[in-house]
PDB file of N, CA and C in Angstrom:
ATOM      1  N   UNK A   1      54.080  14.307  67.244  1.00  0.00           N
ATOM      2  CA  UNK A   1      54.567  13.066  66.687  1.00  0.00           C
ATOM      3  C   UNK A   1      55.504  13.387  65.513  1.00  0.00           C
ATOM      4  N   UNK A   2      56.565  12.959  65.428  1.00  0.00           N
ATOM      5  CA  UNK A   2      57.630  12.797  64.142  1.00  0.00           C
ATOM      6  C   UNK A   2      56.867  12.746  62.788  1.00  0.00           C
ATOM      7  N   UNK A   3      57.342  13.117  61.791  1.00  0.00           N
ATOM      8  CA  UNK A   3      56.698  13.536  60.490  1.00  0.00           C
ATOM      9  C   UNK A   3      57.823  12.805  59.544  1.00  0.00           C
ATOM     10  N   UNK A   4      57.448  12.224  58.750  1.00  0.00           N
ATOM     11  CA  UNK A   4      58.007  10.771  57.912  1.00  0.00           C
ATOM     12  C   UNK A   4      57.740  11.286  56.383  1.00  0.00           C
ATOM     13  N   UNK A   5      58.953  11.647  56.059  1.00  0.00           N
ATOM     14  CA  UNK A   5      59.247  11.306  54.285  1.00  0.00           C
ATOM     15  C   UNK A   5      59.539  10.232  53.906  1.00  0.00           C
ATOM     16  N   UNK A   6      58.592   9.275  52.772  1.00  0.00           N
ATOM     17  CA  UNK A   6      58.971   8.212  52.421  1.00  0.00           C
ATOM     18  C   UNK A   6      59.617   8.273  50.794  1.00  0.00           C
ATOM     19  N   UNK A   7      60.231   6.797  50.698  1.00  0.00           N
ATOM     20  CA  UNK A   7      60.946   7.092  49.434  1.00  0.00           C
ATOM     21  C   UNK A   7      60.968   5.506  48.619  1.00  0.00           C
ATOM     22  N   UNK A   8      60.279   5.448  47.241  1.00  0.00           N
ATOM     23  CA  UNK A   8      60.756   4.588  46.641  1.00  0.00           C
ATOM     24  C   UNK A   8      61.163   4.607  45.093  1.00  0.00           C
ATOM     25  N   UNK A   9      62.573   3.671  44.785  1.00  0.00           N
ATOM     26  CA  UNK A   9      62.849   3.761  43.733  1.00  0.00           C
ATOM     27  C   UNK A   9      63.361   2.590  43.065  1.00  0.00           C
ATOM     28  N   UNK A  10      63.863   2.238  41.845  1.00  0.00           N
ATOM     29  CA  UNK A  10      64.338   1.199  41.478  1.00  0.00           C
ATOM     30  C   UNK A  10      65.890   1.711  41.535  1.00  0.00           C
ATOM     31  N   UNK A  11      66.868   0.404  42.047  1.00  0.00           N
ATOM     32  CA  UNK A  11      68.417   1.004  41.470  1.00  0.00           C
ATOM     33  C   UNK A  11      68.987  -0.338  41.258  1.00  0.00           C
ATOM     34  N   UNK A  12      69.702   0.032  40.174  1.00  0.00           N
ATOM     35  CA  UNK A  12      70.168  -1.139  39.194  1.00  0.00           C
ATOM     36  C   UNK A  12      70.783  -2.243  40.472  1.00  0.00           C
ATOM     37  N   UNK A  13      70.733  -3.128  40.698  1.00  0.00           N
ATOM     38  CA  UNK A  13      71.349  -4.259  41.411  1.00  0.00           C
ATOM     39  C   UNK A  13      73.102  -4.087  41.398  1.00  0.00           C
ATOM     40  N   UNK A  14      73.714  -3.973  40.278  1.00  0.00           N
ATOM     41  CA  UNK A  14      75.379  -4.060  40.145  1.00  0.00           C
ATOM     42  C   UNK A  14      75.593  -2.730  41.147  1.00  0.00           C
ATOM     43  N   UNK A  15      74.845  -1.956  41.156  1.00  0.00           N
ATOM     44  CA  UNK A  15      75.023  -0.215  42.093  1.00  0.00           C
ATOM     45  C   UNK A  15      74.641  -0.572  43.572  1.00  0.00           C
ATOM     46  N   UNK A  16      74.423  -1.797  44.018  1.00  0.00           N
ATOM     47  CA  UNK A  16      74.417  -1.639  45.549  1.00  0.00           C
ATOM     48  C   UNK A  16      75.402  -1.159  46.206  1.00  0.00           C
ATOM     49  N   UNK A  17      76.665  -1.798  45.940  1.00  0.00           N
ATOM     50  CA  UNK A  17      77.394  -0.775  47.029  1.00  0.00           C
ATOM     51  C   UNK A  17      77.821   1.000  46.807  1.00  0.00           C
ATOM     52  N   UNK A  18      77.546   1.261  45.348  1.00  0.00           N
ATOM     53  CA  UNK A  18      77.539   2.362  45.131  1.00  0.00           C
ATOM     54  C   UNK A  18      76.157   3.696  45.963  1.00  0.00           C
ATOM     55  N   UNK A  19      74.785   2.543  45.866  1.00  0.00           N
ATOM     56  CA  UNK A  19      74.069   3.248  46.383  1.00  0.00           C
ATOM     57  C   UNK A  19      73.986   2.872  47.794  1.00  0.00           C
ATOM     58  N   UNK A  20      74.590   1.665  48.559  1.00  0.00           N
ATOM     59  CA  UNK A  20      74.752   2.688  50.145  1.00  0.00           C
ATOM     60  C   UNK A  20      75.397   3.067  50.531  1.00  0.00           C
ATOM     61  N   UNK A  21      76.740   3.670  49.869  1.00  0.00           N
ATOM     62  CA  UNK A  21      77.388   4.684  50.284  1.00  0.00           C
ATOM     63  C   UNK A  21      76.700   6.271  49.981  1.00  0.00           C
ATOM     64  N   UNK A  22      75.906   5.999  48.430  1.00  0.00           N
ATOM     65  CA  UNK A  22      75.410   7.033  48.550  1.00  0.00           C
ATOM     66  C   UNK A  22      73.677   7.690  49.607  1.00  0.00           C
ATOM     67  N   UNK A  23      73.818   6.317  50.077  1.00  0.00           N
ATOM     68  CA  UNK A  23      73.104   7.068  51.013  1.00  0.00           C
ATOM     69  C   UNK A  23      73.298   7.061  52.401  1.00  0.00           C
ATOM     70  N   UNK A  24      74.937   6.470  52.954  1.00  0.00           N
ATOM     71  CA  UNK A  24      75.088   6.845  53.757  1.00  0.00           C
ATOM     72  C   UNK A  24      75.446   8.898  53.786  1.00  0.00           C
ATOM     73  N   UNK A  25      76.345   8.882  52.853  1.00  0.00           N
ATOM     74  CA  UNK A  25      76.427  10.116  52.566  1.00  0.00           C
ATOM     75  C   UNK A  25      75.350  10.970  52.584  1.00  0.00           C
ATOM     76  N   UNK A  26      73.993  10.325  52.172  1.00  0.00           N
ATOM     77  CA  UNK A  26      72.761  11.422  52.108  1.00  0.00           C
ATOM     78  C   UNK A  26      72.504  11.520  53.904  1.00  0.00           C
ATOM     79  N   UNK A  27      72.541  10.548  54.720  1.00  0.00           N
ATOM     80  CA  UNK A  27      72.019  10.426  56.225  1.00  0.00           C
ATOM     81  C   UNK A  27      72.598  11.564  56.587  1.00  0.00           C
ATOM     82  N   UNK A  28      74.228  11.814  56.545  1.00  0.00           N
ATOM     83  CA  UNK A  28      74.962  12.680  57.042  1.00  0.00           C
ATOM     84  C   UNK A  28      73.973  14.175  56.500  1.00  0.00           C
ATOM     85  N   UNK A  29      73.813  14.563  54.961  1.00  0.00           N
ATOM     86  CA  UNK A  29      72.981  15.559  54.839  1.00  0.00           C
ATOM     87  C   UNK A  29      71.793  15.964  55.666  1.00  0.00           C
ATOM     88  N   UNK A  30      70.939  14.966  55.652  1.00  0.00           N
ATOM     89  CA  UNK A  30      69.331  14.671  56.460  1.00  0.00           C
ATOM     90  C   UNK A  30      69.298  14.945  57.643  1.00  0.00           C
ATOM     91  N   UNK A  31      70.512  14.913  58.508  1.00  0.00           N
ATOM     92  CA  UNK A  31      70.529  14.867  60.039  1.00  0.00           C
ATOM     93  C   UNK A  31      71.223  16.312  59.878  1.00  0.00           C
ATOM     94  N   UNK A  32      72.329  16.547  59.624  1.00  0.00           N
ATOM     95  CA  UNK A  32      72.166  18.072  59.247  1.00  0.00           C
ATOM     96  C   UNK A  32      71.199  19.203  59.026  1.00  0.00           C
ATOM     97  N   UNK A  33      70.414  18.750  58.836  1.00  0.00           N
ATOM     98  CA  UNK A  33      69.640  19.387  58.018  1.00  0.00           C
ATOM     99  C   UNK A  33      68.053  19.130  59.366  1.00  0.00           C
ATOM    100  N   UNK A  34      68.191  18.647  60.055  1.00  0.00           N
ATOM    101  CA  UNK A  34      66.936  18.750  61.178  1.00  0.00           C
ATOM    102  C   UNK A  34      66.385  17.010  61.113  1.00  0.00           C
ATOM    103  N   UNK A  35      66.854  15.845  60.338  1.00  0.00           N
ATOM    104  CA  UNK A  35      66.380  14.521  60.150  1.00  0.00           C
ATOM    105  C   UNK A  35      66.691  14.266  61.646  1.00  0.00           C
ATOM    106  N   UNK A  36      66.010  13.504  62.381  1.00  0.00           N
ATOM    107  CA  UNK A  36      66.308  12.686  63.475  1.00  0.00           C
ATOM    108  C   UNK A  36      66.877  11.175  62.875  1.00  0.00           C
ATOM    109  N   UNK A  37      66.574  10.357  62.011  1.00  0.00           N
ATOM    110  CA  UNK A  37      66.181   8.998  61.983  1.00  0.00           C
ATOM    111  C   UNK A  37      66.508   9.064  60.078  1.00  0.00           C
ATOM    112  N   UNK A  38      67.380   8.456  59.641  1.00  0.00           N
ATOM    113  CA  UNK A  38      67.408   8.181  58.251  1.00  0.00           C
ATOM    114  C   UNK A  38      67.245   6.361  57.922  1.00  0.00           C
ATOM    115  N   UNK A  39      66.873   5.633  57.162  1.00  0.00           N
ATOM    116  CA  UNK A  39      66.271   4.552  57.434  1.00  0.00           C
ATOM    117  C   UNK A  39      66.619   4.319  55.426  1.00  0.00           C
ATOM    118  N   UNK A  40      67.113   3.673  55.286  1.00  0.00           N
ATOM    119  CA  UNK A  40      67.682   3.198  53.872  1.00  0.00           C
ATOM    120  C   UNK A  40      67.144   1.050  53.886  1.00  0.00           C
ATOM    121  N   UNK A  41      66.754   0.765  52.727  1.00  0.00           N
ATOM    122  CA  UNK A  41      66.026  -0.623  52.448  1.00  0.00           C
ATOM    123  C   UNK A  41      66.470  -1.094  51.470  1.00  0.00           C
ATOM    124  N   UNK A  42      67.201  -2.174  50.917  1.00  0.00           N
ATOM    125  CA  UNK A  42      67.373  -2.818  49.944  1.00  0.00           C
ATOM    126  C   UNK A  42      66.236  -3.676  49.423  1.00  0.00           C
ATOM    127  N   UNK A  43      65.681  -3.971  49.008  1.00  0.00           N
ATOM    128  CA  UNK A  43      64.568  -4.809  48.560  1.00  0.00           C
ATOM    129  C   UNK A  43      65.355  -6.677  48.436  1.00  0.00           C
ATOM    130  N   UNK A  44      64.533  -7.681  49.419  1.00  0.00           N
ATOM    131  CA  UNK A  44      65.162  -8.362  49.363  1.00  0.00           C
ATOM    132  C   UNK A  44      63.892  -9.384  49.540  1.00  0.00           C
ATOM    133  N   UNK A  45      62.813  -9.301  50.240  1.00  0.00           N
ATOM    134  CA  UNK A  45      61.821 -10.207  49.701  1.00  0.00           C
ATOM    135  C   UNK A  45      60.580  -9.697  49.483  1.00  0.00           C
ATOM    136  N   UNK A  46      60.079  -9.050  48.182  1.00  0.00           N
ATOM    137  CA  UNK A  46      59.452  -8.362  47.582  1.00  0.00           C
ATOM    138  C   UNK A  46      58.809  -8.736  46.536  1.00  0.00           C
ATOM    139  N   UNK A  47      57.617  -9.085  46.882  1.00  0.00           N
ATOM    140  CA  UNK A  47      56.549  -9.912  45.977  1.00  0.00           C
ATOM    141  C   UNK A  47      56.404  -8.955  44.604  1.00  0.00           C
ATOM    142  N   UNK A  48      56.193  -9.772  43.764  1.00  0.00           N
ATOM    143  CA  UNK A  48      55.734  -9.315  42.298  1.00  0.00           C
ATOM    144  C   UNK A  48      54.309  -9.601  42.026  1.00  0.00           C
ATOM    145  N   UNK A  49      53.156  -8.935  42.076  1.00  0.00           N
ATOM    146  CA  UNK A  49      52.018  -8.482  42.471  1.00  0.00           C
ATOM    147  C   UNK A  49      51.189  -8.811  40.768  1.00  0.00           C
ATOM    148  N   UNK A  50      49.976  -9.217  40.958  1.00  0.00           N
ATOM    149  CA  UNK A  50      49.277  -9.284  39.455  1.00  0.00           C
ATOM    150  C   UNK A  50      49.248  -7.925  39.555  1.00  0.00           C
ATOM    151  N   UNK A  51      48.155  -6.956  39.879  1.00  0.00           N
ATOM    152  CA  UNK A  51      47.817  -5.415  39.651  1.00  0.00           C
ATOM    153  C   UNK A  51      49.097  -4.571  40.173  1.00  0.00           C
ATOM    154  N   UNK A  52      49.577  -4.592  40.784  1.00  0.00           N
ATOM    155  CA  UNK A  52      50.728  -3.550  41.306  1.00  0.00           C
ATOM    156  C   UNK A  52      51.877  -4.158  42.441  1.00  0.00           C
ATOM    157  N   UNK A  53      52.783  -3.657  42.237  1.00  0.00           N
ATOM    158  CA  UNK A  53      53.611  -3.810  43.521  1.00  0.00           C
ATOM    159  C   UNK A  53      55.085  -2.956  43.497  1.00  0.00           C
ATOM    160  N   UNK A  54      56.200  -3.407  43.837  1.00  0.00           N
ATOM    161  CA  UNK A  54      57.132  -1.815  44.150  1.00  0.00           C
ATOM    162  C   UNK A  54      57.601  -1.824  42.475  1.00  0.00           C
ATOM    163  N   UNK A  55      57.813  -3.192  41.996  1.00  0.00           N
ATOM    164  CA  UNK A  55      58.400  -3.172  40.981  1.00  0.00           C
ATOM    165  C   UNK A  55      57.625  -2.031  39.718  1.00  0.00           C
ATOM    166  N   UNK A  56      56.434  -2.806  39.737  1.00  0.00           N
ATOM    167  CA  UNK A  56      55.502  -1.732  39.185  1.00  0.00           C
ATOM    168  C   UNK A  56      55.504  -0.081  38.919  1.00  0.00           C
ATOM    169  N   UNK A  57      55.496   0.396  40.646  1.00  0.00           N
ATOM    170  CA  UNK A  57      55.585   1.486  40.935  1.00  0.00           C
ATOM    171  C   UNK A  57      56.834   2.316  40.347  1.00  0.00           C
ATOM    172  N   UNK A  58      57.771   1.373  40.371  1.00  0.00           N
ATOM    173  CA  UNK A  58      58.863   2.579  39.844  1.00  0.00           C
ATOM    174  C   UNK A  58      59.518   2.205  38.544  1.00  0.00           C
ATOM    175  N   UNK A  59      58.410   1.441  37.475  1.00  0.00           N
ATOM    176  CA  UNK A  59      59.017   0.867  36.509  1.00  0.00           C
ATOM    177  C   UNK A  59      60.391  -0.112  36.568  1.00  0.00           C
ATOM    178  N   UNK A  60      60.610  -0.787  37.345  1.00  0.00           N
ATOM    179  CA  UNK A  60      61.725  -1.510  37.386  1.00  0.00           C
ATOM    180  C   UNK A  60      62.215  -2.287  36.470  1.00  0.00           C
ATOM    181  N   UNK A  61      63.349  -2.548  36.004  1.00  0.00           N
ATOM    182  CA  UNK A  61      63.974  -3.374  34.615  1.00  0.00           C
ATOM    183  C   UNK A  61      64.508  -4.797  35.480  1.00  0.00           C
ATOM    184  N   UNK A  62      64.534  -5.465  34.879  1.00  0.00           N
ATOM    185  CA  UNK A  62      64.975  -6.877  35.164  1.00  0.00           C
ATOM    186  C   UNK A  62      65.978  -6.942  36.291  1.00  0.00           C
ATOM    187  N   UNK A  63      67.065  -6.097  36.038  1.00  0.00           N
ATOM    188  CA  UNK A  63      68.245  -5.763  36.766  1.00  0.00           C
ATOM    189  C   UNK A  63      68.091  -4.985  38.063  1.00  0.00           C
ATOM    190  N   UNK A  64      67.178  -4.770  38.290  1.00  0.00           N
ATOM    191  CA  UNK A  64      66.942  -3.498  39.210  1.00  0.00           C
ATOM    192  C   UNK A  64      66.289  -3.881  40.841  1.00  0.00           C
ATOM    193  N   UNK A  65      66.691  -3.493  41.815  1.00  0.00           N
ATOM    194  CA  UNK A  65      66.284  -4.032  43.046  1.00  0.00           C
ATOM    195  C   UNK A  65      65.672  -2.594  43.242  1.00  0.00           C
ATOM    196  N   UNK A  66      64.327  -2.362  44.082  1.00  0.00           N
ATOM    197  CA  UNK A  66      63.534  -1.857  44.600  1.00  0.00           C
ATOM    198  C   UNK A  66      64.283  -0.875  46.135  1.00  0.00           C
ATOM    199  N   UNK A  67      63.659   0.207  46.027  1.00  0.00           N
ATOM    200  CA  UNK A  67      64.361   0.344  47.524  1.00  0.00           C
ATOM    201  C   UNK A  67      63.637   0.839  48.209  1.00  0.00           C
ATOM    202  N   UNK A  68      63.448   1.007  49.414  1.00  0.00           N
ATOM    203  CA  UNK A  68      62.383   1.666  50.049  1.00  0.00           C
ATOM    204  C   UNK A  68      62.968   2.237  51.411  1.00  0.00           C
ATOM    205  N   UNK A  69      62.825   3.677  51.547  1.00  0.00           N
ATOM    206  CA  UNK A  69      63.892   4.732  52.289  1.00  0.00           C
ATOM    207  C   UNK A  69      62.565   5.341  53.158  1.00  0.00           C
ATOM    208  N   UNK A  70      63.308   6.148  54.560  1.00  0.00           N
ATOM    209  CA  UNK A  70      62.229   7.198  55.020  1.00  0.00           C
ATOM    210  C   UNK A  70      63.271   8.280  56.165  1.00  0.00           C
ATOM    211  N   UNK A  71      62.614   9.195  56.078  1.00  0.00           N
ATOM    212  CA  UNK A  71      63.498  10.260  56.654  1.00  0.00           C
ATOM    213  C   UNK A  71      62.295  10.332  57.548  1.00  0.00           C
ATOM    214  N   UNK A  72      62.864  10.218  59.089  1.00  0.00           N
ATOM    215  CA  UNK A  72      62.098  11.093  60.027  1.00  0.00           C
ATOM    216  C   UNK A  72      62.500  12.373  60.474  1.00  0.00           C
ATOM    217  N   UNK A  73      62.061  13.433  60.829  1.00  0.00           N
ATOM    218  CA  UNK A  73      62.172  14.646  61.083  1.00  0.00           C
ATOM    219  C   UNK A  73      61.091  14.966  62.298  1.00  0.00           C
ATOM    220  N   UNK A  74      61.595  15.903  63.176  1.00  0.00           N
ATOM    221  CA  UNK A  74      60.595  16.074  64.585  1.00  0.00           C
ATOM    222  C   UNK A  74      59.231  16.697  64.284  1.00  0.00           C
ATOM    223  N   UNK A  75      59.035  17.200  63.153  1.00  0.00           N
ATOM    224  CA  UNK A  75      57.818  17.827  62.933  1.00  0.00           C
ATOM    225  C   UNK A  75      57.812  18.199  61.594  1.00  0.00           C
ATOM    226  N   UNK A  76      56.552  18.355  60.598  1.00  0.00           N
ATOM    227  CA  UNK A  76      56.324  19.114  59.430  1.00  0.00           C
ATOM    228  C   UNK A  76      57.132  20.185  58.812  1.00  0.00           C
ATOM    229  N   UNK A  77      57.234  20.945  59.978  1.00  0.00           N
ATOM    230  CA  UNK A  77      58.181  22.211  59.639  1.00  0.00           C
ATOM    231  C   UNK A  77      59.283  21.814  59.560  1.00  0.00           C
ATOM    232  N   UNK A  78      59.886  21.320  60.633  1.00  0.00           N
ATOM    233  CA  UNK A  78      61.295  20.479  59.942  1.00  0.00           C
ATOM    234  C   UNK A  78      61.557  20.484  58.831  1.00  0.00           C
ATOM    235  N   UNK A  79      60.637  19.493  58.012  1.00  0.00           N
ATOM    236  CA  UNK A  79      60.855  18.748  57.041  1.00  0.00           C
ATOM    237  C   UNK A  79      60.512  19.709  55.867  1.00  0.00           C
ATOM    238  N   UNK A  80      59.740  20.767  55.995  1.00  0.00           N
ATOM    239  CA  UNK A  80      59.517  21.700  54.839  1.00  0.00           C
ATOM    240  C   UNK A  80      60.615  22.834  54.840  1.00  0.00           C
ATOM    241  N   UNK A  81      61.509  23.018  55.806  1.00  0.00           N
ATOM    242  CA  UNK A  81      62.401  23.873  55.954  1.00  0.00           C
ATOM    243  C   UNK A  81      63.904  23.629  55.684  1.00  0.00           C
ATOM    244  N   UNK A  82      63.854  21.962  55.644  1.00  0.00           N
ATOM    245  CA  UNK A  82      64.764  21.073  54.905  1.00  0.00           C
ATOM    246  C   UNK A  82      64.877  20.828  53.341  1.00  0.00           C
ATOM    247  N   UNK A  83      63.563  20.842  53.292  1.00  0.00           N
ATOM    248  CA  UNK A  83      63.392  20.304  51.754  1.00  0.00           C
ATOM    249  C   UNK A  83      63.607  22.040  51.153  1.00  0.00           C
ATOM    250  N   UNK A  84      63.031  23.295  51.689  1.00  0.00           N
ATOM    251  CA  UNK A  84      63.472  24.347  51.156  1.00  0.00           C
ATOM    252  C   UNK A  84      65.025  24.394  50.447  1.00  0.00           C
ATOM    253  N   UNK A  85      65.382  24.027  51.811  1.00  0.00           N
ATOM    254  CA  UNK A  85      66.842  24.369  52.230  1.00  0.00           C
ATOM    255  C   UNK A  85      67.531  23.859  51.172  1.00  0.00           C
ATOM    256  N   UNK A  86      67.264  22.076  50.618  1.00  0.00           N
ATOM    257  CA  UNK A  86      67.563  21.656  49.309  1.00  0.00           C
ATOM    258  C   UNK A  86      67.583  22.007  48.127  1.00  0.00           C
ATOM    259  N   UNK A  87      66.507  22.894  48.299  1.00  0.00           N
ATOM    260  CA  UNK A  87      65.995  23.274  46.735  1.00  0.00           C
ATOM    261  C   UNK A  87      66.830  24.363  46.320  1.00  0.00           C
ATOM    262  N   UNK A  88      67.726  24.704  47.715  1.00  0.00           N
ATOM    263  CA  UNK A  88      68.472  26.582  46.835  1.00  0.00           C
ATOM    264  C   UNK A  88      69.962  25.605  46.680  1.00  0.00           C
ATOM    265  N   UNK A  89      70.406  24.287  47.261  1.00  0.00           N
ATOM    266  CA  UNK A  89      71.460  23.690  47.418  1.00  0.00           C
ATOM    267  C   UNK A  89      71.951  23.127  45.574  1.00  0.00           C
ATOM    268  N   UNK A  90      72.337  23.886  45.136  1.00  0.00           N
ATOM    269  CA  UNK A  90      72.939  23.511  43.520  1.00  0.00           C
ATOM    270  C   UNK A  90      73.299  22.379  43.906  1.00  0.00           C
ATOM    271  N   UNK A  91      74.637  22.139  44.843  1.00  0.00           N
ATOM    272  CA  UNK A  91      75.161  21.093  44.699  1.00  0.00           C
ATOM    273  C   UNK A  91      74.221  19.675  44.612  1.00  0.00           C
ATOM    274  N   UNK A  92      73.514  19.896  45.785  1.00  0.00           N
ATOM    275  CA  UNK A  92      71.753  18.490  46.081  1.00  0.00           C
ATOM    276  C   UNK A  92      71.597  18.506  45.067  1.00  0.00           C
ATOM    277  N   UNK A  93      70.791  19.760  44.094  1.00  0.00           N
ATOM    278  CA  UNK A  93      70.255  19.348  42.933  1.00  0.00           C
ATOM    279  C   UNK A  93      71.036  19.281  41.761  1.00  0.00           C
ATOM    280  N   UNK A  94      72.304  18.796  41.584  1.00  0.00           N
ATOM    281  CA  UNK A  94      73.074  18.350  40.554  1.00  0.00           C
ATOM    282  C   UNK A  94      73.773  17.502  41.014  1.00  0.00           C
ATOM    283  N   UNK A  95      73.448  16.405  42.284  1.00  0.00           N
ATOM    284  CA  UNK A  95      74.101  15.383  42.187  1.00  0.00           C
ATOM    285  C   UNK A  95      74.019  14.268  41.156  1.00  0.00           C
ATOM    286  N   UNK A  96      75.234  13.472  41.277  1.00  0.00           N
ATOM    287  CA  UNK A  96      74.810  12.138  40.328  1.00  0.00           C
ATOM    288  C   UNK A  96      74.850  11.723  41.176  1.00  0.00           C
ATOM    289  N   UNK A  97      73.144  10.307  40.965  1.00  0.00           N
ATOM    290  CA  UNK A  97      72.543   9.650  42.006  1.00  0.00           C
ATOM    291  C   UNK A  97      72.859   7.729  40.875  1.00  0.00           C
ATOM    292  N   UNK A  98      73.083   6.802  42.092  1.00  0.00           N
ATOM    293  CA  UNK A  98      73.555   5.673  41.010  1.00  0.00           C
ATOM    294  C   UNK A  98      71.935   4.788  40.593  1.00  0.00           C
ATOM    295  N   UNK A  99      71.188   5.836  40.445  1.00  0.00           N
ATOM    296  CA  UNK A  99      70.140   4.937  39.636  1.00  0.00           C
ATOM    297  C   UNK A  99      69.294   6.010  39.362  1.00  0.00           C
ATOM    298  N   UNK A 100      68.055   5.683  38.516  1.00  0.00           N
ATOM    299  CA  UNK A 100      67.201   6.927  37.748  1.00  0.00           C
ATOM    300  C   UNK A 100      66.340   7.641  38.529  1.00  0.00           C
ATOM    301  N   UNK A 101      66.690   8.786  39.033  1.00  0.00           N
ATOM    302  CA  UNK A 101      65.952   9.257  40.087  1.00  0.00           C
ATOM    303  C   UNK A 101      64.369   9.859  39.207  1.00  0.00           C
ATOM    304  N   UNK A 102      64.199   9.756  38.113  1.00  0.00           N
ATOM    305  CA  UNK A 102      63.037  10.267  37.361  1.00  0.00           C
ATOM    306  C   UNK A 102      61.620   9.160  37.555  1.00  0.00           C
ATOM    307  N   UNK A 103      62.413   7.773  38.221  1.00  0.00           N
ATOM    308  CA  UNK A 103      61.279   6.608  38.563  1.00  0.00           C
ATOM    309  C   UNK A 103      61.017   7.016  39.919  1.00  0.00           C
ATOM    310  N   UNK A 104      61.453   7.512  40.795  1.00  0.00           N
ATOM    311  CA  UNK A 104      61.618   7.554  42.091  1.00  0.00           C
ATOM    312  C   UNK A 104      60.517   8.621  42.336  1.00  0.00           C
ATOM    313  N   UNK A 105      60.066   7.987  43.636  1.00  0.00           N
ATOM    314  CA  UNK A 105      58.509   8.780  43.934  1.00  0.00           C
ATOM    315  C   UNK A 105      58.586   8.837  45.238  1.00  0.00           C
ATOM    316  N   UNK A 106      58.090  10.195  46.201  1.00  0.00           N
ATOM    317  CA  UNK A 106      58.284  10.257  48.020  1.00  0.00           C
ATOM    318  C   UNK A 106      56.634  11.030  48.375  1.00  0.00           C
ATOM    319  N   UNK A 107      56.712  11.195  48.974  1.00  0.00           N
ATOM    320  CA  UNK A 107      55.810  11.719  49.820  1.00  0.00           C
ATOM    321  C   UNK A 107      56.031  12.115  51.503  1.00  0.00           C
ATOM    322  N   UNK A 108      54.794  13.028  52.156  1.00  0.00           N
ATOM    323  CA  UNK A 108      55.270  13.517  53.741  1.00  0.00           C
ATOM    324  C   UNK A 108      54.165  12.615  53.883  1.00  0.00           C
ATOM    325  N   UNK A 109      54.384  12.050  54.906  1.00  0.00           N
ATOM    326  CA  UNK A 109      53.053  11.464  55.778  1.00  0.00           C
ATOM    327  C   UNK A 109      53.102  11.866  57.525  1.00  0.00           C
ATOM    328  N   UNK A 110      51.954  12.093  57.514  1.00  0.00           N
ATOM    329  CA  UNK A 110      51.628  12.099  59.026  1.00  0.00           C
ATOM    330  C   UNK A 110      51.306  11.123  60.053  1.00  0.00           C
ATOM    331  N   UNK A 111      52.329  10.839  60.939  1.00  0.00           N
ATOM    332  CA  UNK A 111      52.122   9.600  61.640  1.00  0.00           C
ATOM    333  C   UNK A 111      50.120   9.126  62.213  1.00  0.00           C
ATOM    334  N   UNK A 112      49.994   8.513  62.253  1.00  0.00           N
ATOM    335  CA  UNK A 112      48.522   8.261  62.902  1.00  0.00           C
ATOM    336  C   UNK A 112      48.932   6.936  64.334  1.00  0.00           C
ATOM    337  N   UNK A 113      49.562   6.272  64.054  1.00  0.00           N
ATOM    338  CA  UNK A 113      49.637   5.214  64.769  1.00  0.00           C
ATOM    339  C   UNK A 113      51.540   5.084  65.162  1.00  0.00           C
ATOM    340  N   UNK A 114      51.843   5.035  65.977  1.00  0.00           N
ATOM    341  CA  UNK A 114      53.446   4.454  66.578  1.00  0.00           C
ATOM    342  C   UNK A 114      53.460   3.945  67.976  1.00  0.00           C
ATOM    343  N   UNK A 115      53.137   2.612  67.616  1.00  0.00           N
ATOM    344  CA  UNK A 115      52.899   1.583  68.888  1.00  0.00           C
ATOM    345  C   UNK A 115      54.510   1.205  69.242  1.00  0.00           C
TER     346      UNK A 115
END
């Protein structure tokens, strides 16, 4: 079964079209790189929660729309041989990204269910 990096962050609202270009630009990386499936979310009806919710999660400021991203990749290894692959990439890790990537939080998950 496909192996799923998820992704959420806050990015300032005035940066939408800045940030989906920048992540069309990232798809092109991801699929390069062994992604099958790149999957980018604007936050558009997204409850504001008493105990928690996305806003929460990534400290969001007034201005800021929520986003919620996922990279599929064919397997684990894929995705750990990708994310290697990033980590020696200077350029990846000195991009400028159009919102605070220091709120931004991902994780690998393992599919259980794909009906």
């Amino acid at each position: 079964m496909p192996y799923i990096e998820g992704f959420v962050a806050a990015v300032p609202t005035a940066n939408k079209d800045d940030y989906v270009e920048h992540a069309r630009e990232g798809s092109k990386y991801f699929k390069d790189l062994g992604a099958t499936r790149v999957i980018e979310c604007w936050g558009d009806d997204v409850p504001k929660g008493e105990v928690t919710d996305f806003y929460k999660a990534v400290q969001a400021k007034d201005d800021e729309t929520p986003i919620f991203s996922w990279i599929e990749y064919p397997d684990k290894a894929t995705r750990d041989a990708a994310n290697e692959r990033m980590s020696q990439d200077s350029e990846m890790m000195n991009m400028e990204m159009p919102f605070d990537g220091s709120r931004m939080f991902w994780g690998g998950f393992e599919q259980v269910v794909n009906d």
